[in-house]
PDB file of N, CA and C in Angstrom:
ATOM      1  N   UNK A   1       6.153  20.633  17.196  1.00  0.00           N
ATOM      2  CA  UNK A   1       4.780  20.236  16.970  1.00  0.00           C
ATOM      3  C   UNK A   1       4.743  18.788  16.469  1.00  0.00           C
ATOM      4  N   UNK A   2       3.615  17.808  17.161  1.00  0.00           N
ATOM      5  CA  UNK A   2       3.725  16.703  16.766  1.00  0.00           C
ATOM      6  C   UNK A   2       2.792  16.367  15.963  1.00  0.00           C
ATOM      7  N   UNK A   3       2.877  15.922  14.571  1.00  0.00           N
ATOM      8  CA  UNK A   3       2.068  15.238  13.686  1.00  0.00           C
ATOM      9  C   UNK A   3       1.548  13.827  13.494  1.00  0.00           C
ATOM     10  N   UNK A   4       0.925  13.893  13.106  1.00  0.00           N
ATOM     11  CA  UNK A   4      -0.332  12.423  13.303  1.00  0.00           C
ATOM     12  C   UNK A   4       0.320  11.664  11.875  1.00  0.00           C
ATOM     13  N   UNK A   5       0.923  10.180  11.460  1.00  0.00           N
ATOM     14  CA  UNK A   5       1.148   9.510  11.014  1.00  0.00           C
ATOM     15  C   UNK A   5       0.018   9.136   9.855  1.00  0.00           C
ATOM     16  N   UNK A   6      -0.215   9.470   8.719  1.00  0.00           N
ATOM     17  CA  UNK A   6      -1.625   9.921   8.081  1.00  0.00           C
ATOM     18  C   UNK A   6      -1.901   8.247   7.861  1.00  0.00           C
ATOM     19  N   UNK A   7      -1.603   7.026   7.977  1.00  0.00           N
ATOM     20  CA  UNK A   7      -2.586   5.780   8.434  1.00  0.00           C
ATOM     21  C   UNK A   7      -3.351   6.159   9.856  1.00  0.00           C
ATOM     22  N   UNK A   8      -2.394   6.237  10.640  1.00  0.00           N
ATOM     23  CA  UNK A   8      -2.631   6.556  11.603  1.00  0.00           C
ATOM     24  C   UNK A   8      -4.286   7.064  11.861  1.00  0.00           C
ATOM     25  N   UNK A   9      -4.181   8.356  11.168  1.00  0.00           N
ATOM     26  CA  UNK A   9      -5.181   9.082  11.075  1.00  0.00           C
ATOM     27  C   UNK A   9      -6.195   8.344  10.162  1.00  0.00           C
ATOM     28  N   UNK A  10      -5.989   7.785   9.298  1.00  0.00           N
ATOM     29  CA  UNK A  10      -7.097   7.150   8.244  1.00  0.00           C
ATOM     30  C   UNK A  10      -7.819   6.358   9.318  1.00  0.00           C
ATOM     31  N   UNK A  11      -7.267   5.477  10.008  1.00  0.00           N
ATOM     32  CA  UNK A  11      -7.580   3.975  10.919  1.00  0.00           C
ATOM     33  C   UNK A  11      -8.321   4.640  11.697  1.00  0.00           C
ATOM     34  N   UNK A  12      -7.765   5.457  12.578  1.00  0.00           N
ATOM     35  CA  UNK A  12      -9.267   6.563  13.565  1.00  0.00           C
ATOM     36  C   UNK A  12     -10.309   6.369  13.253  1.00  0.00           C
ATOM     37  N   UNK A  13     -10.490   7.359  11.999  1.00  0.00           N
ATOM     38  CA  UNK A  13     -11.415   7.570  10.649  1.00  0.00           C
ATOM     39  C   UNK A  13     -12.148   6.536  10.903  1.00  0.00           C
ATOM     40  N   UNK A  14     -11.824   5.389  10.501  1.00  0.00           N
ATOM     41  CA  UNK A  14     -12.545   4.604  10.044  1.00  0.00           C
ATOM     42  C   UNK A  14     -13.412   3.757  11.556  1.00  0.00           C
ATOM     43  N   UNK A  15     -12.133   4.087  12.219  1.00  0.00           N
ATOM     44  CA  UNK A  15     -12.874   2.975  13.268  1.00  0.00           C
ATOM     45  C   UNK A  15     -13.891   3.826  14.152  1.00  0.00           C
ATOM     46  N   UNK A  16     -13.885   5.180  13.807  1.00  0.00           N
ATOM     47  CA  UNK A  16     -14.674   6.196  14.304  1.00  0.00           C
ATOM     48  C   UNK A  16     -16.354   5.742  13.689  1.00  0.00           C
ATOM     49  N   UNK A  17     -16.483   5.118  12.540  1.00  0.00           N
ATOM     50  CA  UNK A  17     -17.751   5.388  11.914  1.00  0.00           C
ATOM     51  C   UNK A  17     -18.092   3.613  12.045  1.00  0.00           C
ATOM     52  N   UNK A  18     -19.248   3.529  12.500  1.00  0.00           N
ATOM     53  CA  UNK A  18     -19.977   1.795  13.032  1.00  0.00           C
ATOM     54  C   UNK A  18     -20.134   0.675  11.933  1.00  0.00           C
ATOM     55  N   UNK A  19     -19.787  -0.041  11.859  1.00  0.00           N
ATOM     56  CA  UNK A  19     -20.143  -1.122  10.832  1.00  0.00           C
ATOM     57  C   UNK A  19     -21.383  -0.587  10.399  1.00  0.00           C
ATOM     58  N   UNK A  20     -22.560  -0.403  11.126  1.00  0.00           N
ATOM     59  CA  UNK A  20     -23.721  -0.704  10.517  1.00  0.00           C
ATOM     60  C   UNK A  20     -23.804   1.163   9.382  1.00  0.00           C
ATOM     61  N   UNK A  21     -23.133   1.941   9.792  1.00  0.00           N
ATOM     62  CA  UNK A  21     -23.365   3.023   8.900  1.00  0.00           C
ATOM     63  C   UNK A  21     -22.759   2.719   7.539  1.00  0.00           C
ATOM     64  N   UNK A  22     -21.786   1.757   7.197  1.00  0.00           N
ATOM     65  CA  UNK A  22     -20.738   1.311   6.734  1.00  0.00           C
ATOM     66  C   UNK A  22     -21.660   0.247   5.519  1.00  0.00           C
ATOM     67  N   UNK A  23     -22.414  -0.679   6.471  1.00  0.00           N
ATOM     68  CA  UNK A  23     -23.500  -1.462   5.626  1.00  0.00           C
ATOM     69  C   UNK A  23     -24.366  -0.281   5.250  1.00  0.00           C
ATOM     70  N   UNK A  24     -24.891   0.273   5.823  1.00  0.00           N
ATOM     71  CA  UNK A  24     -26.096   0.578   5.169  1.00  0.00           C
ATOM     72  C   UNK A  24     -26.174   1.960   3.646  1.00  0.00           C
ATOM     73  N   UNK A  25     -24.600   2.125   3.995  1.00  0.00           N
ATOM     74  CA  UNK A  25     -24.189   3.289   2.620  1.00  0.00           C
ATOM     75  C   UNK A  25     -24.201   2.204   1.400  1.00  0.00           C
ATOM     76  N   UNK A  26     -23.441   1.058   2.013  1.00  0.00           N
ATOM     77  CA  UNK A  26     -23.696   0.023   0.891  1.00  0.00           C
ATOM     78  C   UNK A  26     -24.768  -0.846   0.564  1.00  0.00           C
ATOM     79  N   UNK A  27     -25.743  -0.756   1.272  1.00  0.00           N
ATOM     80  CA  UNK A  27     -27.025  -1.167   0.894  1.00  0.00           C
ATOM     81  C   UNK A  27     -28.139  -0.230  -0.134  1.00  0.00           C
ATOM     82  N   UNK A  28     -27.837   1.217   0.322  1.00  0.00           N
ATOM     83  CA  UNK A  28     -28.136   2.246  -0.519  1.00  0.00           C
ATOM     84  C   UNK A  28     -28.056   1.751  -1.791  1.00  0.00           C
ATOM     85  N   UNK A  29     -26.657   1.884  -2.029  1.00  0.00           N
ATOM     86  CA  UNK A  29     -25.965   1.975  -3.439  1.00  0.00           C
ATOM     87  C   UNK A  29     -26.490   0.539  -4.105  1.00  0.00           C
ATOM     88  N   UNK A  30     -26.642  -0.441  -3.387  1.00  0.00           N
ATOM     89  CA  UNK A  30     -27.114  -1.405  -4.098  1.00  0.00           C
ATOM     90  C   UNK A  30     -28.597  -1.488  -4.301  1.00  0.00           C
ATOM     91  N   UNK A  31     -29.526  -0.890  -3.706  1.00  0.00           N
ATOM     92  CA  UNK A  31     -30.964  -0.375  -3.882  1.00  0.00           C
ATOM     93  C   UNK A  31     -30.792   0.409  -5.200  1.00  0.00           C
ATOM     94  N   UNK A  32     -30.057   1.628  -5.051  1.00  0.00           N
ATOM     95  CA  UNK A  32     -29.894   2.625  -6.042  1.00  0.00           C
ATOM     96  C   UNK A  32     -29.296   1.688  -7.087  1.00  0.00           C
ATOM     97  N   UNK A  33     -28.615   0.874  -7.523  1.00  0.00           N
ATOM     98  CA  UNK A  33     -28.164   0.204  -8.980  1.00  0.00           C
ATOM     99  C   UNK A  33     -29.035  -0.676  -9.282  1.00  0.00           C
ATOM    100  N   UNK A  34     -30.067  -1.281  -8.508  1.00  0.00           N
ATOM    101  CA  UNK A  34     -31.343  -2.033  -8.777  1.00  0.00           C
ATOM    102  C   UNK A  34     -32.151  -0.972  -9.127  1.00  0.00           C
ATOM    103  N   UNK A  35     -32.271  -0.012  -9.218  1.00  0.00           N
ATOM    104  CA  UNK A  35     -33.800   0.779  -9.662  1.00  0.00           C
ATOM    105  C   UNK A  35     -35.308   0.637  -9.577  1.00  0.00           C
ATOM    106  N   UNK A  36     -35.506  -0.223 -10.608  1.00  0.00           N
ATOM    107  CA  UNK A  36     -36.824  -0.383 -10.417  1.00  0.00           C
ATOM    108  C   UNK A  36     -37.056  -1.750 -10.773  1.00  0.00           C
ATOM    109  N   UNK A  37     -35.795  -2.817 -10.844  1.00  0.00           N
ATOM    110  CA  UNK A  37     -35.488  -4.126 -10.879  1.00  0.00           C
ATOM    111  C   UNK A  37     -35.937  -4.839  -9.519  1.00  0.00           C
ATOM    112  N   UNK A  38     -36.826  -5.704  -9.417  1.00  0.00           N
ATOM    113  CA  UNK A  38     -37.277  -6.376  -8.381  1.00  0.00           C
ATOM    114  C   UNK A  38     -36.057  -7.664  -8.373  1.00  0.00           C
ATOM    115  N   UNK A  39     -35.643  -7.487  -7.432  1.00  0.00           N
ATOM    116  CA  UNK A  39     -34.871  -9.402  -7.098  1.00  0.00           C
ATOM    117  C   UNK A  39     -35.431 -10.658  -7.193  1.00  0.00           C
ATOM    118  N   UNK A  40     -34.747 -11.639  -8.208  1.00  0.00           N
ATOM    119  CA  UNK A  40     -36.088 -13.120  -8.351  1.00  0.00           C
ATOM    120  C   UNK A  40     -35.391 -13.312  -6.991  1.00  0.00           C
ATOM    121  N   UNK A  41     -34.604 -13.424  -6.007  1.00  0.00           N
ATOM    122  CA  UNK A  41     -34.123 -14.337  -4.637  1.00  0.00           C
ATOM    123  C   UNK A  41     -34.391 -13.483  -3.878  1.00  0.00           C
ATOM    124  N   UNK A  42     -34.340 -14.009  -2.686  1.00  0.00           N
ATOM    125  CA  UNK A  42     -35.249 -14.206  -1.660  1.00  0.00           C
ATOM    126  C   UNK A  42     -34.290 -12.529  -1.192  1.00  0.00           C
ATOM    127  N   UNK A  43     -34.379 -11.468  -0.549  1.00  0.00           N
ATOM    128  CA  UNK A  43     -33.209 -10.511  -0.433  1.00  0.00           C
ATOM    129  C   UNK A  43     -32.192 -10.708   0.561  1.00  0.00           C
ATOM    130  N   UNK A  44     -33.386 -11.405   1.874  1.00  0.00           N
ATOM    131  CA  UNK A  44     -32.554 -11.378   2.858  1.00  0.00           C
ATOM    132  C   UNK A  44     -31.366 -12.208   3.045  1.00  0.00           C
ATOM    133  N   UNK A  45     -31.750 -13.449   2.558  1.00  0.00           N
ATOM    134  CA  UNK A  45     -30.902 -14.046   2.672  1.00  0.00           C
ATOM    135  C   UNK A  45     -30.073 -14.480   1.638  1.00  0.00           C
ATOM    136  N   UNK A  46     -29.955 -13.410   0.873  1.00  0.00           N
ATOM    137  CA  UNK A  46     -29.049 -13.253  -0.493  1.00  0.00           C
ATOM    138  C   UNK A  46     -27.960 -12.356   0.615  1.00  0.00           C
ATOM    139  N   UNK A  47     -28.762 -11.153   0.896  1.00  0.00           N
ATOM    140  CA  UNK A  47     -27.899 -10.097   1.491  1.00  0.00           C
ATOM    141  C   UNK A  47     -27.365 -10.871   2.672  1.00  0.00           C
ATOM    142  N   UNK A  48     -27.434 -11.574   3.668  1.00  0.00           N
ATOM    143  CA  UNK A  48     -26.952 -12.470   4.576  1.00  0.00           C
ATOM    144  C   UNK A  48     -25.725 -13.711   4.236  1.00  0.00           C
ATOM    145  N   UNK A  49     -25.990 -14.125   3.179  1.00  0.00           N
ATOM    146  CA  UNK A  49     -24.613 -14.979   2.714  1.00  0.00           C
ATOM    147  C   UNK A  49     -23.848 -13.915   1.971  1.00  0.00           C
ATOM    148  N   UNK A  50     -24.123 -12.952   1.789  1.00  0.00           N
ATOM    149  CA  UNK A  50     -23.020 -11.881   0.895  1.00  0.00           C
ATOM    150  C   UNK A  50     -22.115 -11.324   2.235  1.00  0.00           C
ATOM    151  N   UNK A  51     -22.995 -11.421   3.283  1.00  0.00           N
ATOM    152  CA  UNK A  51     -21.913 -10.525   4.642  1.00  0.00           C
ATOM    153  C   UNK A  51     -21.042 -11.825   5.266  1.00  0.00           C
ATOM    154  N   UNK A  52     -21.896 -13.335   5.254  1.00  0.00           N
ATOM    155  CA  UNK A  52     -21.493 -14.094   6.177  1.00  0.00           C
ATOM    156  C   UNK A  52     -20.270 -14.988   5.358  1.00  0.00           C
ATOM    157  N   UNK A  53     -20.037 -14.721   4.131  1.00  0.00           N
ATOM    158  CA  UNK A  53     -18.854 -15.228   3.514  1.00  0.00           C
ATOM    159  C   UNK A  53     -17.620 -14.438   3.909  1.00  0.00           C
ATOM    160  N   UNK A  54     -17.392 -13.832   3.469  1.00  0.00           N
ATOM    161  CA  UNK A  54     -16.153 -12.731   3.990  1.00  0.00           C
ATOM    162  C   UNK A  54     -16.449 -12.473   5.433  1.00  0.00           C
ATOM    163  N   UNK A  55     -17.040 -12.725   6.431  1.00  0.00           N
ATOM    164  CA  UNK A  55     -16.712 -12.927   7.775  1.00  0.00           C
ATOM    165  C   UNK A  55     -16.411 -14.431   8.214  1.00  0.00           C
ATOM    166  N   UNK A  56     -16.704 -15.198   7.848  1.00  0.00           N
ATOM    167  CA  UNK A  56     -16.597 -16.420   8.408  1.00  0.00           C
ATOM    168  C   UNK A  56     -14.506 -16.708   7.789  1.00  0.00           C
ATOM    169  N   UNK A  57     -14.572 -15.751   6.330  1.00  0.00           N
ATOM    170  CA  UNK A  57     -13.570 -16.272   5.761  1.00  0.00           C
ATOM    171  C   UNK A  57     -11.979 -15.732   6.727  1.00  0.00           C
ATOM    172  N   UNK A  58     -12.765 -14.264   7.351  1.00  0.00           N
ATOM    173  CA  UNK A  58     -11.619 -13.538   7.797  1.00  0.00           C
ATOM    174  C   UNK A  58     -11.601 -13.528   9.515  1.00  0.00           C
ATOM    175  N   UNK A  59     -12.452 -14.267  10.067  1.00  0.00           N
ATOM    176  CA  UNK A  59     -12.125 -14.675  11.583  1.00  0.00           C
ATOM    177  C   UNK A  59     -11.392 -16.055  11.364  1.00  0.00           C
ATOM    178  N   UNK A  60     -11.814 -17.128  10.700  1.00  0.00           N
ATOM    179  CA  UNK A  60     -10.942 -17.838  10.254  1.00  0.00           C
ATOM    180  C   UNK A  60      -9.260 -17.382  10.148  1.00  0.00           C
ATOM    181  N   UNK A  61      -9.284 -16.605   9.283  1.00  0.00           N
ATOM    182  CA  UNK A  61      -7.871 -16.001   9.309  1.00  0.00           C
ATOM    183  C   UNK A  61      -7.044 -15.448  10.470  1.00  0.00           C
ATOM    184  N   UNK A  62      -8.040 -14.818  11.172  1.00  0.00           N
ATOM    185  CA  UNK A  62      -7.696 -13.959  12.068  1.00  0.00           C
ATOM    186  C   UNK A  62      -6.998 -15.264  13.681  1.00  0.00           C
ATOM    187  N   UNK A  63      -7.285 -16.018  13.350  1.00  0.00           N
ATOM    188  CA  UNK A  63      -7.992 -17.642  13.985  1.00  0.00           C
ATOM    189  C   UNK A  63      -6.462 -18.383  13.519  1.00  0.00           C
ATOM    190  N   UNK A  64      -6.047 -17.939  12.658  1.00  0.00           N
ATOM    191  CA  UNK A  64      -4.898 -18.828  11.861  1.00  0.00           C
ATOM    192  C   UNK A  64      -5.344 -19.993  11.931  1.00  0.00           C
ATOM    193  N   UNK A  65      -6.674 -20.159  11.119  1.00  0.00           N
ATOM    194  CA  UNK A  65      -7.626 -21.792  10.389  1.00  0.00           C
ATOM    195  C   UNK A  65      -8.073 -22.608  11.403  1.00  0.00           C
ATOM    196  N   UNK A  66      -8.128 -21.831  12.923  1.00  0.00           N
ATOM    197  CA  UNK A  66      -8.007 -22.919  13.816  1.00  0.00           C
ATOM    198  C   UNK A  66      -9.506 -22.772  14.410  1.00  0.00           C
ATOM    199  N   UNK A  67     -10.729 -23.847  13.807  1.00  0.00           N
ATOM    200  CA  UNK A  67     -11.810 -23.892  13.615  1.00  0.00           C
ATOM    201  C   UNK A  67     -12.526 -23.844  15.110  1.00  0.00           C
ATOM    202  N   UNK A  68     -12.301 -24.018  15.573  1.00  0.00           N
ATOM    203  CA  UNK A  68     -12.383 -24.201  17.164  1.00  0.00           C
ATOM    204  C   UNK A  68     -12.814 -22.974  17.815  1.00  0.00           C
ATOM    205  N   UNK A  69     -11.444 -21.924  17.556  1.00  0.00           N
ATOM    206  CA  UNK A  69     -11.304 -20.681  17.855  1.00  0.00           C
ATOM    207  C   UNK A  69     -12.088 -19.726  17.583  1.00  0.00           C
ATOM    208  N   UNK A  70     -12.478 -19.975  15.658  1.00  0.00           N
ATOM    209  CA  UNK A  70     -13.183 -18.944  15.181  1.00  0.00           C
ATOM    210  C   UNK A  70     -14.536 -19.358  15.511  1.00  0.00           C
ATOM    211  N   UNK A  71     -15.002 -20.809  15.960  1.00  0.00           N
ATOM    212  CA  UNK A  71     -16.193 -20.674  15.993  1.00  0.00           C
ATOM    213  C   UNK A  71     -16.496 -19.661  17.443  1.00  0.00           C
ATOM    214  N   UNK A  72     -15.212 -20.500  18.013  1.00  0.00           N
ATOM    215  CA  UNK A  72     -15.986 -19.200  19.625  1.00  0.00           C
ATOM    216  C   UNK A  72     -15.679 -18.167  19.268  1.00  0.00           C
ATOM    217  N   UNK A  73     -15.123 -17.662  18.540  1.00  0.00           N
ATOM    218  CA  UNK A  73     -15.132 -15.642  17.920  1.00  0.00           C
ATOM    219  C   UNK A  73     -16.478 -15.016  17.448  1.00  0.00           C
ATOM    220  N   UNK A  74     -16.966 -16.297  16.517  1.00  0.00           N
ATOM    221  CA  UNK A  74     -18.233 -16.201  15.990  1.00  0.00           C
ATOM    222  C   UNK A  74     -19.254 -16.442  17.049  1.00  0.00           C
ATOM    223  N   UNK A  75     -19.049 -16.739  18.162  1.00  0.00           N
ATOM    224  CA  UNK A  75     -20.262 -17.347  18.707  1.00  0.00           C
ATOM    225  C   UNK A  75     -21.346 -17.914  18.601  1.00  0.00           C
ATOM    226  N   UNK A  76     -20.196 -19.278  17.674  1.00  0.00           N
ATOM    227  CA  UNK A  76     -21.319 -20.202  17.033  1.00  0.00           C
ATOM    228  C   UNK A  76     -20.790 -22.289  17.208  1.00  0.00           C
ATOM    229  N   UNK A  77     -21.361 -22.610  17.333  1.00  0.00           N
ATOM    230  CA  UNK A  77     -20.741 -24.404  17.746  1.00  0.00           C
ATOM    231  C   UNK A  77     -19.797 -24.492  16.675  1.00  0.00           C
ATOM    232  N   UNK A  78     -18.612 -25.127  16.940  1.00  0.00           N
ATOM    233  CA  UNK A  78     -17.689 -25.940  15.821  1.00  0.00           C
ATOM    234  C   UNK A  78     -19.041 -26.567  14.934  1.00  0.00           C
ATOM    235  N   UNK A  79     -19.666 -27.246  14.874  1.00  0.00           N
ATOM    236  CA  UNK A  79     -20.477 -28.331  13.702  1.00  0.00           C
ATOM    237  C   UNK A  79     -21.493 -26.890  13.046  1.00  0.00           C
ATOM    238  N   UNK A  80     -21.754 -25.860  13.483  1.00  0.00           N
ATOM    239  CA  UNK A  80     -22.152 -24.703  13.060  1.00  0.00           C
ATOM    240  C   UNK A  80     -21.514 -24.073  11.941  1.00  0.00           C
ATOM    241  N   UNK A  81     -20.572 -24.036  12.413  1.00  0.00           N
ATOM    242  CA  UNK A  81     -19.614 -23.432  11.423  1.00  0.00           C
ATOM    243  C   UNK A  81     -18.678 -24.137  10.176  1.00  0.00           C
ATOM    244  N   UNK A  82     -18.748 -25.699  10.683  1.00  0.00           N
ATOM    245  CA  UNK A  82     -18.120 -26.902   9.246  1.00  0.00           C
ATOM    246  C   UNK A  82     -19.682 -26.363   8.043  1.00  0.00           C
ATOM    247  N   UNK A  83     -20.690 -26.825   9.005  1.00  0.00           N
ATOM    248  CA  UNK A  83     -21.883 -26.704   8.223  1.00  0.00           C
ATOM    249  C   UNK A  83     -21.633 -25.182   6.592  1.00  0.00           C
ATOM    250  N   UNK A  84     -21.628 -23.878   7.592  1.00  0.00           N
ATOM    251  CA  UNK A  84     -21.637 -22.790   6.974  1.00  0.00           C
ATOM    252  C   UNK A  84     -20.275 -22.812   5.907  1.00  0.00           C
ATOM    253  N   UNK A  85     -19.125 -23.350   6.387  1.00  0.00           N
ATOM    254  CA  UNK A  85     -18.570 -23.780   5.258  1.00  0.00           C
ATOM    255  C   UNK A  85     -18.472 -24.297   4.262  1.00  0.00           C
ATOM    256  N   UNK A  86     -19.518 -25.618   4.370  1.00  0.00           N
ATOM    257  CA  UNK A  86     -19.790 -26.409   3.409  1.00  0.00           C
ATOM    258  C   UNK A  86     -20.524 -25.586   2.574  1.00  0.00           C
ATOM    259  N   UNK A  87     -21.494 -24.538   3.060  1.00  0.00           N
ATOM    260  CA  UNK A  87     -22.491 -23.563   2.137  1.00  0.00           C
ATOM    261  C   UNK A  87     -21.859 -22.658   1.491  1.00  0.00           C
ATOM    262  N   UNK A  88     -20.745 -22.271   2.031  1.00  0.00           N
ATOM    263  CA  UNK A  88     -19.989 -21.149   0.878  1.00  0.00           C
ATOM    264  C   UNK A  88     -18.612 -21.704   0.397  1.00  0.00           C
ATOM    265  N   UNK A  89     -18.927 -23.152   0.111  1.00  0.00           N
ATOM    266  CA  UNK A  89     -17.701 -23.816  -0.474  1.00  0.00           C
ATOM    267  C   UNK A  89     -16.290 -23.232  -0.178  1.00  0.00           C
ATOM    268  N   UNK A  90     -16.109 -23.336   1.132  1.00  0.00           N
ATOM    269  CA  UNK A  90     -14.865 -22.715   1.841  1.00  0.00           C
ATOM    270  C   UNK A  90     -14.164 -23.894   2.585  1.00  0.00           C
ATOM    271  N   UNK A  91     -14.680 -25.298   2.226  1.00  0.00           N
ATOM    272  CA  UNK A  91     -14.033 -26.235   2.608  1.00  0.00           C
ATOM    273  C   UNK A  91     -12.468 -26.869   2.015  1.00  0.00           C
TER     274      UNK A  91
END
């Protein structure tokens, strides 16, 4: 009998369930720890530089720094993406 390598099995798991179900358990939880606290900033685009930092940081990576690359991963212009760097001080 052949057994499943239990990463193996975790990685399935995971890649079984969509980014967006993934955001939105964590959008919950961050609704739910705000309560009845209104946000002074703007939400959306609080919640929009909170996703677009750690993506820009890890196609980059994925890119091995090679700005060019990740912008076409991102499907966004090289001067698009110096820009968005300069905004999350990732320069």
């Amino acid at each position: 009998m052949k057994t499943s390598h239990p990463k193996a099995c975790l990685q399935q798991e995971i890649s079984n369930v969509g980014l967006s179900v993934i955001v939105e358990a964590k959008l919950r939880e961050y609704f739910s720890a705000l309560g009845d606290i209104k946000p002074t900033c703007s939400l959306y685009d609080h919640i929009i530089r909170e996703v677009e930092r750690p993506l820009i940081c890890l196609v980059l990576e994925h890119a091995k720094g090679n700005k060019g690359k990740a912008a076409d991963l991102l499907g966004i212009n090289r001067n698009t993406l110096r820009k968005k760097l300069q905004e999350h001080n990732l320069t």
